[in-house]
PDB file of N, CA and C in Angstrom:
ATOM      1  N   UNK A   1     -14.387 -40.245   9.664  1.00  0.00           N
ATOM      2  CA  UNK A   1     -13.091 -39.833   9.153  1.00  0.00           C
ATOM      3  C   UNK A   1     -13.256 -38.532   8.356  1.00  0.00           C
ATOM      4  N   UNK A   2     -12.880 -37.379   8.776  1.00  0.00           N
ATOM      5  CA  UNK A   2     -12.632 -36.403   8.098  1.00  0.00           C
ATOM      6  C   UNK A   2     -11.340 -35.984   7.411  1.00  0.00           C
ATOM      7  N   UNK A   3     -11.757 -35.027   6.085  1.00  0.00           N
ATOM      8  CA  UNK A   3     -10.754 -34.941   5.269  1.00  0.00           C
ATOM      9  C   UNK A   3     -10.171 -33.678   5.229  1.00  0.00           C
ATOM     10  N   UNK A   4      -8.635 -33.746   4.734  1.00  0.00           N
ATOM     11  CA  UNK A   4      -8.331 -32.801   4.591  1.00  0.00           C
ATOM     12  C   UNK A   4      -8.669 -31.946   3.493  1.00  0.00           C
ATOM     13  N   UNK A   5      -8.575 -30.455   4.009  1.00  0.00           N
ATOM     14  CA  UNK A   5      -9.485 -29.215   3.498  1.00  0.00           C
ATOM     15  C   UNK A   5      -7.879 -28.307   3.282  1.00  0.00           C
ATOM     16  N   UNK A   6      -8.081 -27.132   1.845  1.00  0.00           N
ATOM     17  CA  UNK A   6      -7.429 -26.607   2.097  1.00  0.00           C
ATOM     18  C   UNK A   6      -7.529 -25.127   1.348  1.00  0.00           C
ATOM     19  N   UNK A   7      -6.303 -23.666   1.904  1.00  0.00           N
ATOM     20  CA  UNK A   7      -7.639 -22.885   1.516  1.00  0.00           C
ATOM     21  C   UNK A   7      -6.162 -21.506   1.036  1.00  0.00           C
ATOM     22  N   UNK A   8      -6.085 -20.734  -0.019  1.00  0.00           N
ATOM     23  CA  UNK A   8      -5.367 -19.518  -0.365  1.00  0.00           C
ATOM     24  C   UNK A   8      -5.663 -18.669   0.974  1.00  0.00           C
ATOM     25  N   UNK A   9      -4.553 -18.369   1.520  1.00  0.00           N
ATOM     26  CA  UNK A   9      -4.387 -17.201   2.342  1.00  0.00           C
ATOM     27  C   UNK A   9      -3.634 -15.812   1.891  1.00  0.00           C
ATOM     28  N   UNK A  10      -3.157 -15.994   0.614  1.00  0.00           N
ATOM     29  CA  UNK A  10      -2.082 -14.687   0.418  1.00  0.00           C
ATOM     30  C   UNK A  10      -1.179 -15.534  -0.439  1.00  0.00           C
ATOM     31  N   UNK A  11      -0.499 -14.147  -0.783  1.00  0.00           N
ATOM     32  CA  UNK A  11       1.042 -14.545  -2.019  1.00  0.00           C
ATOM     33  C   UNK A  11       1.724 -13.664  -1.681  1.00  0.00           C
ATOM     34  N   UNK A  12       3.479 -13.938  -2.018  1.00  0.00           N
ATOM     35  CA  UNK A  12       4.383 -12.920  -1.752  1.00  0.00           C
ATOM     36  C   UNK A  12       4.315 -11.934  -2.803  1.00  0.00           C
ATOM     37  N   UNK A  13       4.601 -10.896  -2.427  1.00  0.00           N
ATOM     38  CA  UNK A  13       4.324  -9.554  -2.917  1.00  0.00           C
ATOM     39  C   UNK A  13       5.453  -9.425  -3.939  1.00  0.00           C
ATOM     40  N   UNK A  14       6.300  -9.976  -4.135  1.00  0.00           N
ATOM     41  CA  UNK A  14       7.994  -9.996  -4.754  1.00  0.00           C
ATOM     42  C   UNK A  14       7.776 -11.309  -5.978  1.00  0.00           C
ATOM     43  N   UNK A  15       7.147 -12.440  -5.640  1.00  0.00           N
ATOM     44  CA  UNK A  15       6.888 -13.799  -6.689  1.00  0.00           C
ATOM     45  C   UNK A  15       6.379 -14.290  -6.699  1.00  0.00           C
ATOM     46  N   UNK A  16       5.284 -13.887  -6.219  1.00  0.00           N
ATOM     47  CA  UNK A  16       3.695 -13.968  -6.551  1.00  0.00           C
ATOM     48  C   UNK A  16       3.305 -15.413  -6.029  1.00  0.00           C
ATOM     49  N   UNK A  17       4.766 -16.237  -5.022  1.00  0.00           N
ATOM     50  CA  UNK A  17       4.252 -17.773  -4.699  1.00  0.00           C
ATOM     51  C   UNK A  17       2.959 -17.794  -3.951  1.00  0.00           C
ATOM     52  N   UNK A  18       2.091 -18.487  -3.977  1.00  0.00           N
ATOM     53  CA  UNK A  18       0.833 -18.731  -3.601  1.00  0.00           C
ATOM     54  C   UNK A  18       1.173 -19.460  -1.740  1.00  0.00           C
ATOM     55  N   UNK A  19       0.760 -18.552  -0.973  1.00  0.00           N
ATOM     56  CA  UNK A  19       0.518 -19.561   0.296  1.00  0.00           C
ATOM     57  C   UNK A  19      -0.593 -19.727   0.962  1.00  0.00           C
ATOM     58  N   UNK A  20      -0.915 -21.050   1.457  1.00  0.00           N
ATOM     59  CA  UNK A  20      -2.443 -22.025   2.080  1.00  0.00           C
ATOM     60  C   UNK A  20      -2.088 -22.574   3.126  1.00  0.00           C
ATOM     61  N   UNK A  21      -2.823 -22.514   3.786  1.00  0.00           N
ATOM     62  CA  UNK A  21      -3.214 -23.042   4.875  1.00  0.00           C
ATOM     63  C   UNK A  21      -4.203 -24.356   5.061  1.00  0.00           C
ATOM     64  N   UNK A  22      -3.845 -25.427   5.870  1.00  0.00           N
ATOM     65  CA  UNK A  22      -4.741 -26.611   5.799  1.00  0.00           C
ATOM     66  C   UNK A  22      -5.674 -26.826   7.136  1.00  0.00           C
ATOM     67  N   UNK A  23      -6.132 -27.904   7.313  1.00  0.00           N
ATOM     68  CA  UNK A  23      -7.382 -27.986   8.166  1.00  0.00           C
ATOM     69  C   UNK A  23      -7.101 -29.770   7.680  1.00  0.00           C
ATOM     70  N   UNK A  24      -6.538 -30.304   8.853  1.00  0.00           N
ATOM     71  CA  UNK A  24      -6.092 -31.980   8.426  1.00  0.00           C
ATOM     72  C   UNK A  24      -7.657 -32.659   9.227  1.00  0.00           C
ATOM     73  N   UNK A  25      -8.593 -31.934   9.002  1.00  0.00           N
ATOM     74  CA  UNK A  25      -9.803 -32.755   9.572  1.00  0.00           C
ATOM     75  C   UNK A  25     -10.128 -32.411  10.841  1.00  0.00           C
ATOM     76  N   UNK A  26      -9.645 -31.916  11.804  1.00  0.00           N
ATOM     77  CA  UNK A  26      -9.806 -31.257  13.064  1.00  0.00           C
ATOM     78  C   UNK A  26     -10.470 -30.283  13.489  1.00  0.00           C
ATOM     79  N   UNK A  27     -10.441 -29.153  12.261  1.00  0.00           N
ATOM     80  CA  UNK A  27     -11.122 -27.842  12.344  1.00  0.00           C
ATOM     81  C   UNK A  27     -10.166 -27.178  12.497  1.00  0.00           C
ATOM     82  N   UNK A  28      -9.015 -27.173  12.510  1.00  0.00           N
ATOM     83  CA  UNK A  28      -7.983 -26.141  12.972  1.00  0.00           C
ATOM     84  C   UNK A  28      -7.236 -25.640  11.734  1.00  0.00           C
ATOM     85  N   UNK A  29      -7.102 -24.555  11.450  1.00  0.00           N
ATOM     86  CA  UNK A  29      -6.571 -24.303  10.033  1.00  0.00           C
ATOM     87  C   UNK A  29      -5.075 -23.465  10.313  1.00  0.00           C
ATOM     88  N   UNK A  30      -4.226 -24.246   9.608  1.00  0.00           N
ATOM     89  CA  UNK A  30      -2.201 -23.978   9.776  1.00  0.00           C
ATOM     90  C   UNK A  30      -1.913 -24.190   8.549  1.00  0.00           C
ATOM     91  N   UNK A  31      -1.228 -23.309   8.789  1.00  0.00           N
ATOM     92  CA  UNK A  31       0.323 -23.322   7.541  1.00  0.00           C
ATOM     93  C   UNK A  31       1.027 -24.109   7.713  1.00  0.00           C
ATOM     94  N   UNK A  32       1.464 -25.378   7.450  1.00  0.00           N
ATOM     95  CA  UNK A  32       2.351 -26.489   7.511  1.00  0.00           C
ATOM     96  C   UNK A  32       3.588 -25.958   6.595  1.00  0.00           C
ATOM     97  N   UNK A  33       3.382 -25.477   5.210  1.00  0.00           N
ATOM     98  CA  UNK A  33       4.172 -25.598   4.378  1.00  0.00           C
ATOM     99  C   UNK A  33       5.347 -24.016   4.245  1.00  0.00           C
ATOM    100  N   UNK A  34       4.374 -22.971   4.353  1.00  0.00           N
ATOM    101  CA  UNK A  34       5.462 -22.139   4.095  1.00  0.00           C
ATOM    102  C   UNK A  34       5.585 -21.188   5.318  1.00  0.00           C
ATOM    103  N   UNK A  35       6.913 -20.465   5.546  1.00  0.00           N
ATOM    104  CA  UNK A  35       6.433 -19.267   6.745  1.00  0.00           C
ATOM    105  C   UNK A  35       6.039 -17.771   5.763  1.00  0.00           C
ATOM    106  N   UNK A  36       5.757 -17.124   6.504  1.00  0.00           N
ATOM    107  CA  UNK A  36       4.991 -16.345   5.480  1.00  0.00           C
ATOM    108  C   UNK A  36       5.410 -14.874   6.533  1.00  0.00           C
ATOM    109  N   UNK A  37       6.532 -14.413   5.756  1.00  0.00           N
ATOM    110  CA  UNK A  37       7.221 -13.107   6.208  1.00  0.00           C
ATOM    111  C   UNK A  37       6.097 -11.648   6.382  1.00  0.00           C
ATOM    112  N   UNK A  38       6.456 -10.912   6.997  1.00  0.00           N
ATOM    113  CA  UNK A  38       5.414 -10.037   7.024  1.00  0.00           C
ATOM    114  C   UNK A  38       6.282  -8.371   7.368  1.00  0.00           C
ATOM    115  N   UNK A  39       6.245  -7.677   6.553  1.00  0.00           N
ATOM    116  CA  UNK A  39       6.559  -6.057   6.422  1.00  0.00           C
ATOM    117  C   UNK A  39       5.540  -5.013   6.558  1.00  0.00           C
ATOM    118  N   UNK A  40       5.530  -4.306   7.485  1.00  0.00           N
ATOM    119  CA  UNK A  40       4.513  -3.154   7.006  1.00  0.00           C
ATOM    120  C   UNK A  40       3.280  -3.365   6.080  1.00  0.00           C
ATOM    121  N   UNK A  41       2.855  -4.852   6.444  1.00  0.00           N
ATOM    122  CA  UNK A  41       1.335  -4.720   5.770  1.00  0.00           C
ATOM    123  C   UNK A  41       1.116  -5.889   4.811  1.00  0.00           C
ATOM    124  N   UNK A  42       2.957  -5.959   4.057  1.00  0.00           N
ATOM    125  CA  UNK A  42       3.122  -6.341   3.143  1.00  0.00           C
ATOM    126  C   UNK A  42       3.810  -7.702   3.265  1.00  0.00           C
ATOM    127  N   UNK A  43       3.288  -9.132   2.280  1.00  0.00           N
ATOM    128  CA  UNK A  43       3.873 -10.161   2.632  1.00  0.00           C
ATOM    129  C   UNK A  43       4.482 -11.092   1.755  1.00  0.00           C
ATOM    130  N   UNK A  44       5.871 -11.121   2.111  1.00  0.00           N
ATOM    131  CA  UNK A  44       6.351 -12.234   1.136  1.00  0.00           C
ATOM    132  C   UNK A  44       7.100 -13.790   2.029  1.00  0.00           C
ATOM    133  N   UNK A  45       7.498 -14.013   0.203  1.00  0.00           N
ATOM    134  CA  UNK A  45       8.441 -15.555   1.249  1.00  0.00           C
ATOM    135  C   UNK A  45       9.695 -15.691   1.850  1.00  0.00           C
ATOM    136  N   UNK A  46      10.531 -16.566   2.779  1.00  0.00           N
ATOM    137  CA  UNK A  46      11.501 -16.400   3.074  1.00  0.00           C
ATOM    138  C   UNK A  46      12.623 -15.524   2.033  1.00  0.00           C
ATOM    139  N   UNK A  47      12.425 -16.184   0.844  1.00  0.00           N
ATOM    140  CA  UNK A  47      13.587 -15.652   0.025  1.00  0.00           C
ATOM    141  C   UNK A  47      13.155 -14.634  -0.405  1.00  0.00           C
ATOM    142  N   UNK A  48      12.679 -14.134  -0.387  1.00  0.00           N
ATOM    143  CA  UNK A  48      12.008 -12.723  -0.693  1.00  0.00           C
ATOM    144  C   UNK A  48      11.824 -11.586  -0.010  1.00  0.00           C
ATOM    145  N   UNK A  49      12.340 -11.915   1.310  1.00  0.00           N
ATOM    146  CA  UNK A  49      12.247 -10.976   2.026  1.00  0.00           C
ATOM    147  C   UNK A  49      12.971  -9.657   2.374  1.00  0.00           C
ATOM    148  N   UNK A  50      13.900  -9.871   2.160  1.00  0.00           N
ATOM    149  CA  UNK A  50      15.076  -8.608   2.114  1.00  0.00           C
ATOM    150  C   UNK A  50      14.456  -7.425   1.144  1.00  0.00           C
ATOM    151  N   UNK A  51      14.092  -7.987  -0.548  1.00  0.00           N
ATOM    152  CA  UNK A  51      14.042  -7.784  -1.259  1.00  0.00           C
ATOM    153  C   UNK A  51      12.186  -6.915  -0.939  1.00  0.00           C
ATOM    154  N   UNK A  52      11.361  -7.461  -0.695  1.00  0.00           N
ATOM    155  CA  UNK A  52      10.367  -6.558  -0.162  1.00  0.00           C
ATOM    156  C   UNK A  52      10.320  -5.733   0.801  1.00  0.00           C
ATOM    157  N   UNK A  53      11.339  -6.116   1.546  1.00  0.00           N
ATOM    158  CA  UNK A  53      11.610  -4.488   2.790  1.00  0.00           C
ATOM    159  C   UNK A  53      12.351  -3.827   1.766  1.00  0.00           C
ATOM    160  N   UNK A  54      13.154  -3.522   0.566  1.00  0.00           N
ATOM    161  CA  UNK A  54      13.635  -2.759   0.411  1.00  0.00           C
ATOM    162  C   UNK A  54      12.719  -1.887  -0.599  1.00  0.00           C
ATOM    163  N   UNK A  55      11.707  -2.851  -1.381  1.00  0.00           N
ATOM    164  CA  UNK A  55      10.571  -2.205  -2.369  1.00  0.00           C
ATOM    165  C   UNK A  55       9.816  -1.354  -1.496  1.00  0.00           C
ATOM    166  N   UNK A  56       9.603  -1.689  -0.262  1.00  0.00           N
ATOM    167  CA  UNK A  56       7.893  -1.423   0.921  1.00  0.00           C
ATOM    168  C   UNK A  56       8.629  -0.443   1.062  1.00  0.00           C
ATOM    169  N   UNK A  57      10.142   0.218   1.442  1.00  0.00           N
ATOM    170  CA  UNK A  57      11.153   1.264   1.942  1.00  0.00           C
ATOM    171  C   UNK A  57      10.843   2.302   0.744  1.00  0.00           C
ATOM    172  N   UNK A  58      11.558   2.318  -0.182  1.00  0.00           N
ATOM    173  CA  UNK A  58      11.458   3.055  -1.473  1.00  0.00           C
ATOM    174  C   UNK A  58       9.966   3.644  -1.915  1.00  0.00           C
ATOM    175  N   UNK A  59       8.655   2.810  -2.066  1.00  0.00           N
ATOM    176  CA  UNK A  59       7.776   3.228  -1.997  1.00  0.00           C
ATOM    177  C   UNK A  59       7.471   4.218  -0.794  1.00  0.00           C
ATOM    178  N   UNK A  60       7.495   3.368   0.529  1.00  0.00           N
ATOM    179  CA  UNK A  60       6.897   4.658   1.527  1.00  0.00           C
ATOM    180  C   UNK A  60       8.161   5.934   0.939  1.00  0.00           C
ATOM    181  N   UNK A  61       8.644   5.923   1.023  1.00  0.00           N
ATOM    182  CA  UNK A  61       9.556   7.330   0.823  1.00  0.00           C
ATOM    183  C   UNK A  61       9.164   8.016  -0.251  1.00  0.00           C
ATOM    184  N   UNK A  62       8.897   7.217  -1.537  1.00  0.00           N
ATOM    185  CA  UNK A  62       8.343   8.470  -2.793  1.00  0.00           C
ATOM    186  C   UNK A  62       6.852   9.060  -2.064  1.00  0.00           C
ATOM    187  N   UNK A  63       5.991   7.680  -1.420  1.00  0.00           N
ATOM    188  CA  UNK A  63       4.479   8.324  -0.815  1.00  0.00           C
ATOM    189  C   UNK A  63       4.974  10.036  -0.067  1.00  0.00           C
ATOM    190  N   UNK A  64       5.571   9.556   0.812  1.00  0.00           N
ATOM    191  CA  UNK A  64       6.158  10.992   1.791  1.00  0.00           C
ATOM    192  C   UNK A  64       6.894  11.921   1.036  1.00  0.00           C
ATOM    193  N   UNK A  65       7.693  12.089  -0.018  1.00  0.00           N
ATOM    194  CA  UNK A  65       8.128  12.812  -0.627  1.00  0.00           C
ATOM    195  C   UNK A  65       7.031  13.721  -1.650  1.00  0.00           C
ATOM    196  N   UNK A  66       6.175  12.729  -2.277  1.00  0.00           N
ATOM    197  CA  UNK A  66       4.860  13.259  -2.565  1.00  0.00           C
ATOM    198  C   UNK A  66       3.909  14.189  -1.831  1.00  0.00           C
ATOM    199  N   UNK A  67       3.839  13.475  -0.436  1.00  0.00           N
ATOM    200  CA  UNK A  67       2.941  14.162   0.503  1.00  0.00           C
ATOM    201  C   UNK A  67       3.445  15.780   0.596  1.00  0.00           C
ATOM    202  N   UNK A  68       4.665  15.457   0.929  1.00  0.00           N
ATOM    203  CA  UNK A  68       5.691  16.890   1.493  1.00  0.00           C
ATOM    204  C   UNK A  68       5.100  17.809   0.093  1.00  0.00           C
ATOM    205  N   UNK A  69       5.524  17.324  -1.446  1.00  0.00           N
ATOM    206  CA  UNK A  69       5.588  18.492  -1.794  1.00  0.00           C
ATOM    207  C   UNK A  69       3.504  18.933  -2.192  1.00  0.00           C
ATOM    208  N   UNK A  70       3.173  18.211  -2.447  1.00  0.00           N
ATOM    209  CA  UNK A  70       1.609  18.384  -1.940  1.00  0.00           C
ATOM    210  C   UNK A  70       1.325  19.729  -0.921  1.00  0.00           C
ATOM    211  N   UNK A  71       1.967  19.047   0.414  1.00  0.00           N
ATOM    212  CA  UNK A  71       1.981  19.886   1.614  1.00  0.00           C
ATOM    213  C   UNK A  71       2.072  21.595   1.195  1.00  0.00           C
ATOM    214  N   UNK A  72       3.589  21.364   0.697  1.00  0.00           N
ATOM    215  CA  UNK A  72       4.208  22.702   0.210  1.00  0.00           C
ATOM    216  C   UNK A  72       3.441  23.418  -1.120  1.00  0.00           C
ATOM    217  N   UNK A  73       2.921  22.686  -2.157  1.00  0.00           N
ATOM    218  CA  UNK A  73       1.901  23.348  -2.877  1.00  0.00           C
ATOM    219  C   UNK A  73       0.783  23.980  -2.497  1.00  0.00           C
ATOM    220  N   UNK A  74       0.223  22.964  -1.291  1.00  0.00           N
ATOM    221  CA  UNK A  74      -1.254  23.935  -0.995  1.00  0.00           C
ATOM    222  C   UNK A  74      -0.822  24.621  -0.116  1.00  0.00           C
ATOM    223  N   UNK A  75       0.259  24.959   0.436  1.00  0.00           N
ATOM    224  CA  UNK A  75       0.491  25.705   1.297  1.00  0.00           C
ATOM    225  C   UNK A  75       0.191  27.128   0.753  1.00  0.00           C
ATOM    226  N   UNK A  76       1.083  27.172  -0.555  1.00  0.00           N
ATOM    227  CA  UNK A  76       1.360  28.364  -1.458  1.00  0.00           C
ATOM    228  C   UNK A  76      -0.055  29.136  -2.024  1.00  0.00           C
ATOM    229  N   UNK A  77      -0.666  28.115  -2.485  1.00  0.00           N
ATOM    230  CA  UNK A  77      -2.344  27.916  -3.083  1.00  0.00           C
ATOM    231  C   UNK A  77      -3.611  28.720  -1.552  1.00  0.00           C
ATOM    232  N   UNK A  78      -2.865  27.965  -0.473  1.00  0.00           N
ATOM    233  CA  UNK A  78      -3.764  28.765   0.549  1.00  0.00           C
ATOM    234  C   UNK A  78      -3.180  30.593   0.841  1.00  0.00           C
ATOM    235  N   UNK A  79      -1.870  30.571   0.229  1.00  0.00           N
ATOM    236  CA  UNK A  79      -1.449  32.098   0.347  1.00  0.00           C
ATOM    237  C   UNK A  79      -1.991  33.252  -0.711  1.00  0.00           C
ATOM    238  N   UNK A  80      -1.912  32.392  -1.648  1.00  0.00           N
ATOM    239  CA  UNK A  80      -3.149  32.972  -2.467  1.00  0.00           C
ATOM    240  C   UNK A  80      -4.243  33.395  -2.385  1.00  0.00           C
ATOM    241  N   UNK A  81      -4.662  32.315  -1.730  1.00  0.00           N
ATOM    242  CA  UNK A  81      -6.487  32.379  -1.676  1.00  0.00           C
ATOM    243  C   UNK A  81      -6.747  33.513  -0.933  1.00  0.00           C
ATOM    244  N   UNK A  82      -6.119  34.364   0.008  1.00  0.00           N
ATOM    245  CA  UNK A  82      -6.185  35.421   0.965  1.00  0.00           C
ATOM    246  C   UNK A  82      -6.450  36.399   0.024  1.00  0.00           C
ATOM    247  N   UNK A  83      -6.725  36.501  -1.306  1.00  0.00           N
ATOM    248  CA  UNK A  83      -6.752  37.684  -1.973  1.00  0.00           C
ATOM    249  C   UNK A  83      -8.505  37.576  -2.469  1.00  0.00           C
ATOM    250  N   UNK A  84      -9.002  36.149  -2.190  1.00  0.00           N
ATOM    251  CA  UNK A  84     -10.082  36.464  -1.947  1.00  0.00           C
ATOM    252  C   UNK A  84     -11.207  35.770  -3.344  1.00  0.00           C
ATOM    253  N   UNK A  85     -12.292  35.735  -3.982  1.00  0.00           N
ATOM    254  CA  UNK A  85     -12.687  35.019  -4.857  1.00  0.00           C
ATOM    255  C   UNK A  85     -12.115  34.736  -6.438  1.00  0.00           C
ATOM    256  N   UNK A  86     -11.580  36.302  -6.269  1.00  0.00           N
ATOM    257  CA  UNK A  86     -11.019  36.692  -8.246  1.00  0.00           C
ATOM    258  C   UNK A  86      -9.729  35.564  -7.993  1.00  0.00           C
ATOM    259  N   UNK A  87      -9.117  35.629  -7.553  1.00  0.00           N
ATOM    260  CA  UNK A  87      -7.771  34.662  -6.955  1.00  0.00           C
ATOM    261  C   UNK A  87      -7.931  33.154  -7.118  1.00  0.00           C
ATOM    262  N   UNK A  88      -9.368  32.691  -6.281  1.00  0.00           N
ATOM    263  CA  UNK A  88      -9.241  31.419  -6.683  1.00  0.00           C
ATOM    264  C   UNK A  88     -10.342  31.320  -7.690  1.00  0.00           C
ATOM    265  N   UNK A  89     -11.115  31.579  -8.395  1.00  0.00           N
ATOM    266  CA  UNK A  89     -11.266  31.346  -9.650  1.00  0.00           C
ATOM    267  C   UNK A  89     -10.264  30.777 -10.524  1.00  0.00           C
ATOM    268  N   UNK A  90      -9.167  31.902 -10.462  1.00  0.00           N
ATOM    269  CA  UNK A  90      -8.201  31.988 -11.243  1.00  0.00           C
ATOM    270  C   UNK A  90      -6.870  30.259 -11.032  1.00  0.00           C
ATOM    271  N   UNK A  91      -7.319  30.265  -9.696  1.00  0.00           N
ATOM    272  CA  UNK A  91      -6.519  28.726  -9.652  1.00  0.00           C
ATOM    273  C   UNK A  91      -7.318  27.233  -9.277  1.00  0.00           C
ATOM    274  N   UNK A  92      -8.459  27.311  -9.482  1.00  0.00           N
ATOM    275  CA  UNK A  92      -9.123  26.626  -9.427  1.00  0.00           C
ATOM    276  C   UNK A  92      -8.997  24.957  -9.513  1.00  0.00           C
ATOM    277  N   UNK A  93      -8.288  25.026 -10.917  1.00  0.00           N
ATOM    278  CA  UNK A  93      -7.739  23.472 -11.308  1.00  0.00           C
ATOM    279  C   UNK A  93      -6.597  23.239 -10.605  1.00  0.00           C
ATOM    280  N   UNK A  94      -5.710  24.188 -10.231  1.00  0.00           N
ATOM    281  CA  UNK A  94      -4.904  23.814  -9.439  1.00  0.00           C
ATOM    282  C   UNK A  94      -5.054  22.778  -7.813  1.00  0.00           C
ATOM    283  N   UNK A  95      -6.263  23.563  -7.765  1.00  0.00           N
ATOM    284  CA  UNK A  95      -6.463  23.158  -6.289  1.00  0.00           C
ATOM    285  C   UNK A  95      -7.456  21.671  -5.729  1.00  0.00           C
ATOM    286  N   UNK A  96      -7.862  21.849  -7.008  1.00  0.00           N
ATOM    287  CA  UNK A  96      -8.737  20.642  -7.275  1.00  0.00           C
ATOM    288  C   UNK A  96      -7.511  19.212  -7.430  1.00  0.00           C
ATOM    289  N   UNK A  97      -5.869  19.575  -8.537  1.00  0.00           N
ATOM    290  CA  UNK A  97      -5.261  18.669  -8.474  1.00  0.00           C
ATOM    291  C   UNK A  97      -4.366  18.375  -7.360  1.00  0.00           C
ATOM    292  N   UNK A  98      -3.938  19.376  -6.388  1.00  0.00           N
ATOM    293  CA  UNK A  98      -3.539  19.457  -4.927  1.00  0.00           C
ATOM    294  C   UNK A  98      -3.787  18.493  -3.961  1.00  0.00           C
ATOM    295  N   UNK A  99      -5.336  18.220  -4.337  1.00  0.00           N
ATOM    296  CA  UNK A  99      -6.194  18.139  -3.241  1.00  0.00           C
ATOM    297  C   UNK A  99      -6.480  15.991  -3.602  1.00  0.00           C
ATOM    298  N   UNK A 100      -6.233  16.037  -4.420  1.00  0.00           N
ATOM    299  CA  UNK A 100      -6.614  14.626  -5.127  1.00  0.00           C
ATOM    300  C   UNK A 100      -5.306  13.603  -4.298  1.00  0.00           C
ATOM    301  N   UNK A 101      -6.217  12.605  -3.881  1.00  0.00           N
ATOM    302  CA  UNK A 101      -5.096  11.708  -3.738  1.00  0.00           C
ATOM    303  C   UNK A 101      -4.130  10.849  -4.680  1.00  0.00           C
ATOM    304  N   UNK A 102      -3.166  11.118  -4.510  1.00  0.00           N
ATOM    305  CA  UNK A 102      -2.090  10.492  -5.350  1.00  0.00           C
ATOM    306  C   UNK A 102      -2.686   8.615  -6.135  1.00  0.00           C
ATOM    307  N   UNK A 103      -1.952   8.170  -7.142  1.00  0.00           N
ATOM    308  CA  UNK A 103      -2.170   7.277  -7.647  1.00  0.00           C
ATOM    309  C   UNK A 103      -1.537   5.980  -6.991  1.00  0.00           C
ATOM    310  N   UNK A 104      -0.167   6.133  -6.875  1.00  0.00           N
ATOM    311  CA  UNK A 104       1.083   5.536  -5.674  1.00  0.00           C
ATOM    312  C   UNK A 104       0.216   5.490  -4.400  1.00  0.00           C
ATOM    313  N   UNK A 105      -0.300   6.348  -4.350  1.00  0.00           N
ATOM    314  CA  UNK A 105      -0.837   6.347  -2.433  1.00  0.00           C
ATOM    315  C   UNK A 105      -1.897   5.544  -2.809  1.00  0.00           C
ATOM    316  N   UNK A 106      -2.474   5.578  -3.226  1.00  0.00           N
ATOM    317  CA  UNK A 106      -4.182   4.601  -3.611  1.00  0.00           C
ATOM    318  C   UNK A 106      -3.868   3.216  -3.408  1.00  0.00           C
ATOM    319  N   UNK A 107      -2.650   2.932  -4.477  1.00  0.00           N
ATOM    320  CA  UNK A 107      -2.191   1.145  -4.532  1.00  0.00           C
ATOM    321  C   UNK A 107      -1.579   0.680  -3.031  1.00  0.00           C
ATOM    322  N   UNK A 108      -1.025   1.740  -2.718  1.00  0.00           N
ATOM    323  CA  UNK A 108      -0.258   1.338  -1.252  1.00  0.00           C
ATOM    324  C   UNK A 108      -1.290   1.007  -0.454  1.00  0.00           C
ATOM    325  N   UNK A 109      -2.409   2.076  -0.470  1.00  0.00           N
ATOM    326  CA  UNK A 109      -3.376   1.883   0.290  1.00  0.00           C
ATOM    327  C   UNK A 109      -4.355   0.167   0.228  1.00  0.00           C
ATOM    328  N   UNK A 110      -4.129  -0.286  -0.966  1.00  0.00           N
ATOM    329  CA  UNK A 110      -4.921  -1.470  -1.331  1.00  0.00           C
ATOM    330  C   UNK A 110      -3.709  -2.838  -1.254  1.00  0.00           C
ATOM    331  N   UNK A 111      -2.708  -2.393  -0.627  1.00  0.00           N
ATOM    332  CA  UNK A 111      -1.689  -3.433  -0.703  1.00  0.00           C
ATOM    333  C   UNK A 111      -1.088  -4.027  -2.068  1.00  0.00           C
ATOM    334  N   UNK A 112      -0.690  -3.395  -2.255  1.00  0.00           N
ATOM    335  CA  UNK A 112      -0.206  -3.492  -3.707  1.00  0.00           C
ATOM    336  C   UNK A 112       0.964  -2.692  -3.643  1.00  0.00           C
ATOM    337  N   UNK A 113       2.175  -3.060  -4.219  1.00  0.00           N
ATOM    338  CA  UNK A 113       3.626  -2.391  -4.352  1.00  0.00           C
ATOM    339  C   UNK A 113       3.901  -2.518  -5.729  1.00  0.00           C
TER     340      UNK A 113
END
């Protein structure tokens, strides 16, 4: 007679409910208890779901709004640089903070909203 086993698979990203998966002695491991919604990466619970497509929405858009003006900074920074070493000396820290990946983009990247 084998027993049941059971094991954390994830939490919703919106209320932090805890969802597991079991193994009723068979070897086969299911979610009996909750369904477990899934967005762009990101996962919450039934009732929660609207509400994390609209967080996962808002975030990607500041990420891309970030990116863009990034984009458009080093753009400017590389028009510069055509003037040659005295030039970027002179913007140096700039380009160093250009070039850094965002803080927002890091957490997105680690699943985190």
């Amino acid at each position: 007679m084998s027993k049941e086993r059971i094991r954390e698979i994830g939490e919703c990203q919106i209320c932090h409910k805890k969802f597991y998966e079991k193994d009723l002695g068979d070897g086969v491991w299911f979610n009996y208890d909750d369904e477990i919604y899934s967005y762009r990466g990101f996962d919450s619970c039934e009732k929660c779901f609207d509400k994390l497509q609209e967080k996962v929405d808002d975030k990607r858009q500041r990420i891309i709004e970030n990116q863009n003006s990034r984009a458009l900074h080093e753009g400017q920074l590389a028009g510069i640089l055509k003037f040659g070493e005295p030039a970027k000396e002179l913007i140096k820290g700039q380009i160093e903070i250009a070039s850094k990946e965002a803080y927002e983009e890091k957490e997105w990247r680690k699943g985190k909203l």
